[in-house]
C-alpha atoms as a PDB file:
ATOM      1  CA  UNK A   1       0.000   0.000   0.000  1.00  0.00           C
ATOM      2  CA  UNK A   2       1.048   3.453  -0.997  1.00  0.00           C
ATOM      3  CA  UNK A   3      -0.178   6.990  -0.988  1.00  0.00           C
ATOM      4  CA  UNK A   4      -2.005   9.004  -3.837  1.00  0.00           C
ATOM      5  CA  UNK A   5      -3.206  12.058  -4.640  1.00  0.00           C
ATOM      6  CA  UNK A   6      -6.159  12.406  -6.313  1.00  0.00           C
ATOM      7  CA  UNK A   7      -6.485  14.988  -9.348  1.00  0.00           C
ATOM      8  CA  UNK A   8      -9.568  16.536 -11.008  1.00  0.00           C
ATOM      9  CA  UNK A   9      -8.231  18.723 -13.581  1.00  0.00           C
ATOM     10  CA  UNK A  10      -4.941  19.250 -14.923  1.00  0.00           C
ATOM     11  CA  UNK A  11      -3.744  16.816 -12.154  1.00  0.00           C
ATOM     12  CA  UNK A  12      -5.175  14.394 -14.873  1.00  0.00           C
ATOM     13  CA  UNK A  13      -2.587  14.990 -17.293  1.00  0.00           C
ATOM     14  CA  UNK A  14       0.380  12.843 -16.537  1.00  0.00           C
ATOM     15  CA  UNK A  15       2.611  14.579 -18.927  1.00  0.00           C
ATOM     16  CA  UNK A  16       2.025  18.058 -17.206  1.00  0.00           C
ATOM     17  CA  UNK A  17       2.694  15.828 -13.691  1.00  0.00           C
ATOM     18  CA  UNK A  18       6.082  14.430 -15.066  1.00  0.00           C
ATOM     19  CA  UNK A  19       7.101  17.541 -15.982  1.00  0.00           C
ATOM     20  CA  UNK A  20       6.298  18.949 -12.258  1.00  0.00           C
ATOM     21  CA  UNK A  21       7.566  15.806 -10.495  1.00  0.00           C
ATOM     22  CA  UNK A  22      10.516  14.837 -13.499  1.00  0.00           C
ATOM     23  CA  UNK A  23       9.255  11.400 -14.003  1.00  0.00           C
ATOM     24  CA  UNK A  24       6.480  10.119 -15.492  1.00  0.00           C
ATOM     25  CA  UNK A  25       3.215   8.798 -13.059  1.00  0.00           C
ATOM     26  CA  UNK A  26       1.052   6.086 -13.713  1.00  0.00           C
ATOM     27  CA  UNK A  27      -2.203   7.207 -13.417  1.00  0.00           C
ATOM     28  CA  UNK A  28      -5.274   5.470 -12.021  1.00  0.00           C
ATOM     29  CA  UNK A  29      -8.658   5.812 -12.860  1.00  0.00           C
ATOM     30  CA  UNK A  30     -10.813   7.034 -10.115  1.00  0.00           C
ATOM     31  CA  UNK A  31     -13.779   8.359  -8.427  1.00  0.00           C
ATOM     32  CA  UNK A  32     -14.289  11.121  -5.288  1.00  0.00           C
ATOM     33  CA  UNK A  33     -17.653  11.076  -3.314  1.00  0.00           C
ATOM     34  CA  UNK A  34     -18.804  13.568  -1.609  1.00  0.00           C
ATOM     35  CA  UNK A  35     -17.598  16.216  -3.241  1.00  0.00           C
ATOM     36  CA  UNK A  36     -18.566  18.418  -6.588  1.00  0.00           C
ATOM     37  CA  UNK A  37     -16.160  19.776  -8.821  1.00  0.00           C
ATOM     38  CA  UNK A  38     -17.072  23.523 -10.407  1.00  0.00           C
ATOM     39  CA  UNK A  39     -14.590  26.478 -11.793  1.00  0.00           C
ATOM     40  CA  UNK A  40     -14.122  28.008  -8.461  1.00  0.00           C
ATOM     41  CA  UNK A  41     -10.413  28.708  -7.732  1.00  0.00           C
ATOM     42  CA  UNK A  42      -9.793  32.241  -8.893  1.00  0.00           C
ATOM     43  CA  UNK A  43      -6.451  33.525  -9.186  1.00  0.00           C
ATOM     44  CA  UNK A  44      -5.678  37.346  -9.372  1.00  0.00           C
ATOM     45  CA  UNK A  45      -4.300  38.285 -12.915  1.00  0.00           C
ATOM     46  CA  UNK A  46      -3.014  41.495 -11.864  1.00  0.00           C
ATOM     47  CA  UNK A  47      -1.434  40.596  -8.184  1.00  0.00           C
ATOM     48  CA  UNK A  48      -0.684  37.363  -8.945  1.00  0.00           C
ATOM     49  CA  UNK A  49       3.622  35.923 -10.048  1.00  0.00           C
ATOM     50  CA  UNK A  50       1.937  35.518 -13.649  1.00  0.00           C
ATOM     51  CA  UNK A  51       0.299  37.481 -15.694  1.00  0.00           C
ATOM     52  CA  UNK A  52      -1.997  37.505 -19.034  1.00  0.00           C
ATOM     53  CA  UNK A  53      -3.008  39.869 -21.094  1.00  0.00           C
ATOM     54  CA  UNK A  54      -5.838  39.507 -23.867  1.00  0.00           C
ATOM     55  CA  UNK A  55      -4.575  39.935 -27.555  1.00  0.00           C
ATOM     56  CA  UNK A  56      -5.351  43.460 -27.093  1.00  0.00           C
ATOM     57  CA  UNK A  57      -3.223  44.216 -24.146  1.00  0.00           C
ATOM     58  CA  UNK A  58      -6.263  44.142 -21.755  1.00  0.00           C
ATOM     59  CA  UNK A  59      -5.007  42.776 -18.630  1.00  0.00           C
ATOM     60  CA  UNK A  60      -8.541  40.447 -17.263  1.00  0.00           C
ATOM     61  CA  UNK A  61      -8.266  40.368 -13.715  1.00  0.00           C
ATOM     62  CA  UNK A  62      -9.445  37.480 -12.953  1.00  0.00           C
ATOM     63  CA  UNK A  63      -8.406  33.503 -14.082  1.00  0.00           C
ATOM     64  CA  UNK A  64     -10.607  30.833 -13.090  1.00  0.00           C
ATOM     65  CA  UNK A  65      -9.442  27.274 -12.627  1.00  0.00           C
ATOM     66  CA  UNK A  66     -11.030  24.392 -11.304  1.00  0.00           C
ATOM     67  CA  UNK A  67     -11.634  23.316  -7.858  1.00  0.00           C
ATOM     68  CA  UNK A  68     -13.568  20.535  -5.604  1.00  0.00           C
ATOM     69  CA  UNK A  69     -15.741  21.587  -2.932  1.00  0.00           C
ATOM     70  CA  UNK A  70     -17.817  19.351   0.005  1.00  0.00           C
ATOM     71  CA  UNK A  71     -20.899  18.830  -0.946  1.00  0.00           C
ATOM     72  CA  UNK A  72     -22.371  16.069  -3.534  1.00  0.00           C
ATOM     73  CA  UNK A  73     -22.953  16.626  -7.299  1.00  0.00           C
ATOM     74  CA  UNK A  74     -26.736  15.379  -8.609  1.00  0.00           C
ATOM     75  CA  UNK A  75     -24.293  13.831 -11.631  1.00  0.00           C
ATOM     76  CA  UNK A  76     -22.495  11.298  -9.069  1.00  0.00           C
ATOM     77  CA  UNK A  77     -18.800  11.532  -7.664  1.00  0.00           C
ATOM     78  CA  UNK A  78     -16.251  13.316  -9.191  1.00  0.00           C
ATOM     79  CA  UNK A  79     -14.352  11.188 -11.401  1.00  0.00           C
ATOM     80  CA  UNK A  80     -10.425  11.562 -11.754  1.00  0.00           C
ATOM     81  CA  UNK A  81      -7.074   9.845 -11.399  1.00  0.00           C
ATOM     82  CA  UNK A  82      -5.257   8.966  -8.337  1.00  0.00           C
ATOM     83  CA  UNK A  83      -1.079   8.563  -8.567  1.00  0.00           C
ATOM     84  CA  UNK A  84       1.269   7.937  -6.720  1.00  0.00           C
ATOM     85  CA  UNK A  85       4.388  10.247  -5.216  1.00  0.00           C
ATOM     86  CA  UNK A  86       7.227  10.341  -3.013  1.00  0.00           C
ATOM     87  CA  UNK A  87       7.197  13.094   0.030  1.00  0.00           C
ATOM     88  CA  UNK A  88       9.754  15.134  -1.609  1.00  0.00           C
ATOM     89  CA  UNK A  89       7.653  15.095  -4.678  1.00  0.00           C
ATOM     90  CA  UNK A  90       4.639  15.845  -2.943  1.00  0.00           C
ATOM     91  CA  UNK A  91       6.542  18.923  -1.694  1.00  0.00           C
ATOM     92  CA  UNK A  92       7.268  19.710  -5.328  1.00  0.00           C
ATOM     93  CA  UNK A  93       3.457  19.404  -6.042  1.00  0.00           C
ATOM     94  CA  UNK A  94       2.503  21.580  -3.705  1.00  0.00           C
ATOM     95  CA  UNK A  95       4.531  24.596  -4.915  1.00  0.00           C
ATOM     96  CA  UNK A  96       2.677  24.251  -8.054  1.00  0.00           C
ATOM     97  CA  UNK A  97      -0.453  24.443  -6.690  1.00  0.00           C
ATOM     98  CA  UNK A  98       0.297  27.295  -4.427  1.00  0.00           C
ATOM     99  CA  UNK A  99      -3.243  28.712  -4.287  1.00  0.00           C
ATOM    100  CA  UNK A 100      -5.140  24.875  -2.908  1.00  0.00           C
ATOM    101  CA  UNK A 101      -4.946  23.462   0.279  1.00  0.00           C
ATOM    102  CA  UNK A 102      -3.775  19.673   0.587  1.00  0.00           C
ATOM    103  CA  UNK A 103      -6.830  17.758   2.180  1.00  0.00           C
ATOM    104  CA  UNK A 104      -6.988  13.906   3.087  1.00  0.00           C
ATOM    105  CA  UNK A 105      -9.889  11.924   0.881  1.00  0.00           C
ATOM    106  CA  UNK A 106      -8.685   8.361   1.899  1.00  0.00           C
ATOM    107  CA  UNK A 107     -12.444   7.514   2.892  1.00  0.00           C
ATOM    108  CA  UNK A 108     -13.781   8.755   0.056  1.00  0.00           C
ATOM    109  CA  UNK A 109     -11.877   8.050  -3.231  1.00  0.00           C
ATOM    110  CA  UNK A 110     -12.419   4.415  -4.713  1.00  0.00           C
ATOM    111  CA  UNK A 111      -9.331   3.520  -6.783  1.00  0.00           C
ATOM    112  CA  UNK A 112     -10.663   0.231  -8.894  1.00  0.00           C
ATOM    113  CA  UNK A 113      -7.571  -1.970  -9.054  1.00  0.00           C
ATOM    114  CA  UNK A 114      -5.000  -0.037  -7.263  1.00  0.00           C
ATOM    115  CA  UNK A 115      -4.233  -0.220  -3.127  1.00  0.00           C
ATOM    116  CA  UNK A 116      -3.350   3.462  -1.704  1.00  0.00           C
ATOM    117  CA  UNK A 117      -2.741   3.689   1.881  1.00  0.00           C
ATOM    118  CA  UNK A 118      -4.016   7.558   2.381  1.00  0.00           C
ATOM    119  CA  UNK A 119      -4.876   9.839  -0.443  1.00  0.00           C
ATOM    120  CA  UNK A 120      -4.897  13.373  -0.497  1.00  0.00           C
ATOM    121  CA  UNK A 121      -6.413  16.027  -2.961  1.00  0.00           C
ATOM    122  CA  UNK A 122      -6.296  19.733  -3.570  1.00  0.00           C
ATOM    123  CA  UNK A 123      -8.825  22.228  -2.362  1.00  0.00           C
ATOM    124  CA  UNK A 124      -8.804  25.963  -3.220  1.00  0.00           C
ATOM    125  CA  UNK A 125      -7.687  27.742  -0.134  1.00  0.00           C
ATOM    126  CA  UNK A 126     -10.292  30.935   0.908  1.00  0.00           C
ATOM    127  CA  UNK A 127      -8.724  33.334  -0.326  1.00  0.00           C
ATOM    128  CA  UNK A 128      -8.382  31.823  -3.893  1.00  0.00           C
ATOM    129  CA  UNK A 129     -11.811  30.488  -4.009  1.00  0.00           C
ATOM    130  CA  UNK A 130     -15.114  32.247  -5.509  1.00  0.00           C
ATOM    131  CA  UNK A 131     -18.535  30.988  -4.756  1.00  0.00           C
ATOM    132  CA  UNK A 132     -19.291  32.931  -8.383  1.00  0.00           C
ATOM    133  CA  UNK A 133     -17.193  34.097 -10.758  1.00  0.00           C
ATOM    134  CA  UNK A 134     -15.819  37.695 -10.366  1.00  0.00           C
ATOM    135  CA  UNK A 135     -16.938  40.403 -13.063  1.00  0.00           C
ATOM    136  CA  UNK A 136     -14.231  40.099 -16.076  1.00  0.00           C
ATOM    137  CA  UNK A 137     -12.952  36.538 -15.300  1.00  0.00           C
ATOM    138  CA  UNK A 138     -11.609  34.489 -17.864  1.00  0.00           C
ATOM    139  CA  UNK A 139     -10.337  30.796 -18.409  1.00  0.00           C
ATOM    140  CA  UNK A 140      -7.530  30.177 -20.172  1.00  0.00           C
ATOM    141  CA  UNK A 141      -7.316  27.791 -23.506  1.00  0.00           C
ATOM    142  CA  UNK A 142      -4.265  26.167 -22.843  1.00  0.00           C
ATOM    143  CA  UNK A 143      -5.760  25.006 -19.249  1.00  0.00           C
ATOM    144  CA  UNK A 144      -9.103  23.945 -20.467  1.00  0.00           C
ATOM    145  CA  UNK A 145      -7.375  22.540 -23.323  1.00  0.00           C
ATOM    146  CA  UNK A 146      -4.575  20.481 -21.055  1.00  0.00           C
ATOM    147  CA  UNK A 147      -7.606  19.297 -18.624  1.00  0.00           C
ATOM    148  CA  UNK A 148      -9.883  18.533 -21.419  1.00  0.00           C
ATOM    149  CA  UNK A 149      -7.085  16.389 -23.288  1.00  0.00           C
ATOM    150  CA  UNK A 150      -5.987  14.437 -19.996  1.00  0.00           C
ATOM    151  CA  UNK A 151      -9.838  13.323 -19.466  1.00  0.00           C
ATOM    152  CA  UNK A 152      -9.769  11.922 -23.534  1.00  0.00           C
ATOM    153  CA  UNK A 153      -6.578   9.682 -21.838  1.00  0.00           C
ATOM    154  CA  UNK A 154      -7.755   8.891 -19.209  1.00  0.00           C
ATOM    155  CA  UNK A 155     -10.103   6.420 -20.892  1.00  0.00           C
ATOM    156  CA  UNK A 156     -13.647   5.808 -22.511  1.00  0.00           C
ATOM    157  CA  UNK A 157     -16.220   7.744 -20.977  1.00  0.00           C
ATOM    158  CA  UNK A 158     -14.164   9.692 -18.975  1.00  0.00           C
ATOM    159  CA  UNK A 159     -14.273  13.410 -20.740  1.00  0.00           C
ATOM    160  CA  UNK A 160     -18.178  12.642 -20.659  1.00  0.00           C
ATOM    161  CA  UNK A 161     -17.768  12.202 -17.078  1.00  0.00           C
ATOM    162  CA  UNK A 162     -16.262  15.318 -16.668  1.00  0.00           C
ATOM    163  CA  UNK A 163     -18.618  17.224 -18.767  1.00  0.00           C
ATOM    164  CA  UNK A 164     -21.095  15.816 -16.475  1.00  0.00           C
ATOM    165  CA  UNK A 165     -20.230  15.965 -13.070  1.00  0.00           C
ATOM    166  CA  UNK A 166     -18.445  19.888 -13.815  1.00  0.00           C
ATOM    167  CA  UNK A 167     -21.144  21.737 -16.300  1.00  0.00           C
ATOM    168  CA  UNK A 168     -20.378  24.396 -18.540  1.00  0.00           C
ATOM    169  CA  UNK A 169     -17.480  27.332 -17.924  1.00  0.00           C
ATOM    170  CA  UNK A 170     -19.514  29.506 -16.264  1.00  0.00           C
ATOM    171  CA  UNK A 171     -17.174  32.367 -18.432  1.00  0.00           C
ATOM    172  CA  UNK A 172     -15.557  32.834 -21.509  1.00  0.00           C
ATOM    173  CA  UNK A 173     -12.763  31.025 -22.737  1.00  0.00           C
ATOM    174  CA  UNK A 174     -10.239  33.869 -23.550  1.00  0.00           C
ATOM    175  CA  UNK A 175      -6.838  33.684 -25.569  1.00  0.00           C
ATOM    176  CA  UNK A 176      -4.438  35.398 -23.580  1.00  0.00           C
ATOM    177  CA  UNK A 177      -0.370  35.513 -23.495  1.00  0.00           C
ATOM    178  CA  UNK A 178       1.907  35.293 -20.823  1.00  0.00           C
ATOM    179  CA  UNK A 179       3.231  38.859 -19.540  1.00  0.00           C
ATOM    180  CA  UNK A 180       4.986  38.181 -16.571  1.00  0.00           C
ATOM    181  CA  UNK A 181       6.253  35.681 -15.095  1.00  0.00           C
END
């Protein structure tokens, strides 16, 4: 037995994880109950280490990015991937998502297949998260695109899953370029 951490997003993308953790993960299919996945973690554009602008120069101050909060989803659990990672890479994880709190899910994530001692997810911290989106938020391409494609990998049914148990952005998917970093 070993321990996971379950993603929901771009957690799901095990090329975007081996290029956090340098090594590639083995990902395993699985489910979180109890808990509803929405576009809730909002990051400040113009505050924040990076930021966009809009092909125009506009700066939009808000990004959205997805998040999991208690409560259960009418479409069933949030589906996902658990995998597995060292404490030092764990560490490493955790830098890169700087704006989520680490939260145990052991007693609520079936893993089909796959023994994990303890599993832990990622949580938008309060000051990150927004109950609704804040006038002039955006979501970037590349991140819907990156969650979107990890889902398609993950295995049959699984984007649908997503689709179901998430809903629509609830704003605009926006090109934007890197300004700062």
């Amino acid at each position: 037995m070993s321990s996971g951490v379950f993603g929901y997003g771009s957690l799901c993308s095990a090329s975007s994880l081996a290029k956090t953790i340098g090594r590639p993960v083995e990902l395993h299919p699985a489910e979180l109950w109890g808990w509803k996945r929405r576009w809730s973690l909002c990051r400040d554009n113009l505050r924040s280490e990076k930021t966009f602008a809009l092909p125009g120069g506009e700066l939009p101050p808000w990004i959205l990015g997805l998040n999991i909060e208690p409560g259960e989803d009418s479409a069933g659990p949030v589906n996902g991937a658990v995998f597995e990672l060292s404490d030092t890479e764990l560490e490493r994880l955790d830098l890169r998502e700087m704006r989520y709190d680490r939260v145990g899910v052991s007693d609520q994530v079936d893993v089909p297949g796959a023994g994990f001692e303890a599993v832990v997810t990622y949580t938008a911290k309060p000051e990150h998260f927004a109950a609704a989106p804040p006038p002039g938020a955006i979501i970037l391409p590349k991140y819907a695109g990156v969650v979107e494609h990890a889902f398609e990998l993950l295995g049959p049914g699984q984007l649908d899953r997503f689709e179901a148990t998430t809903g629509p952005p609830p704003v605009e998917i926006k090109e934007a370029a890197l300004v700062k970093d």
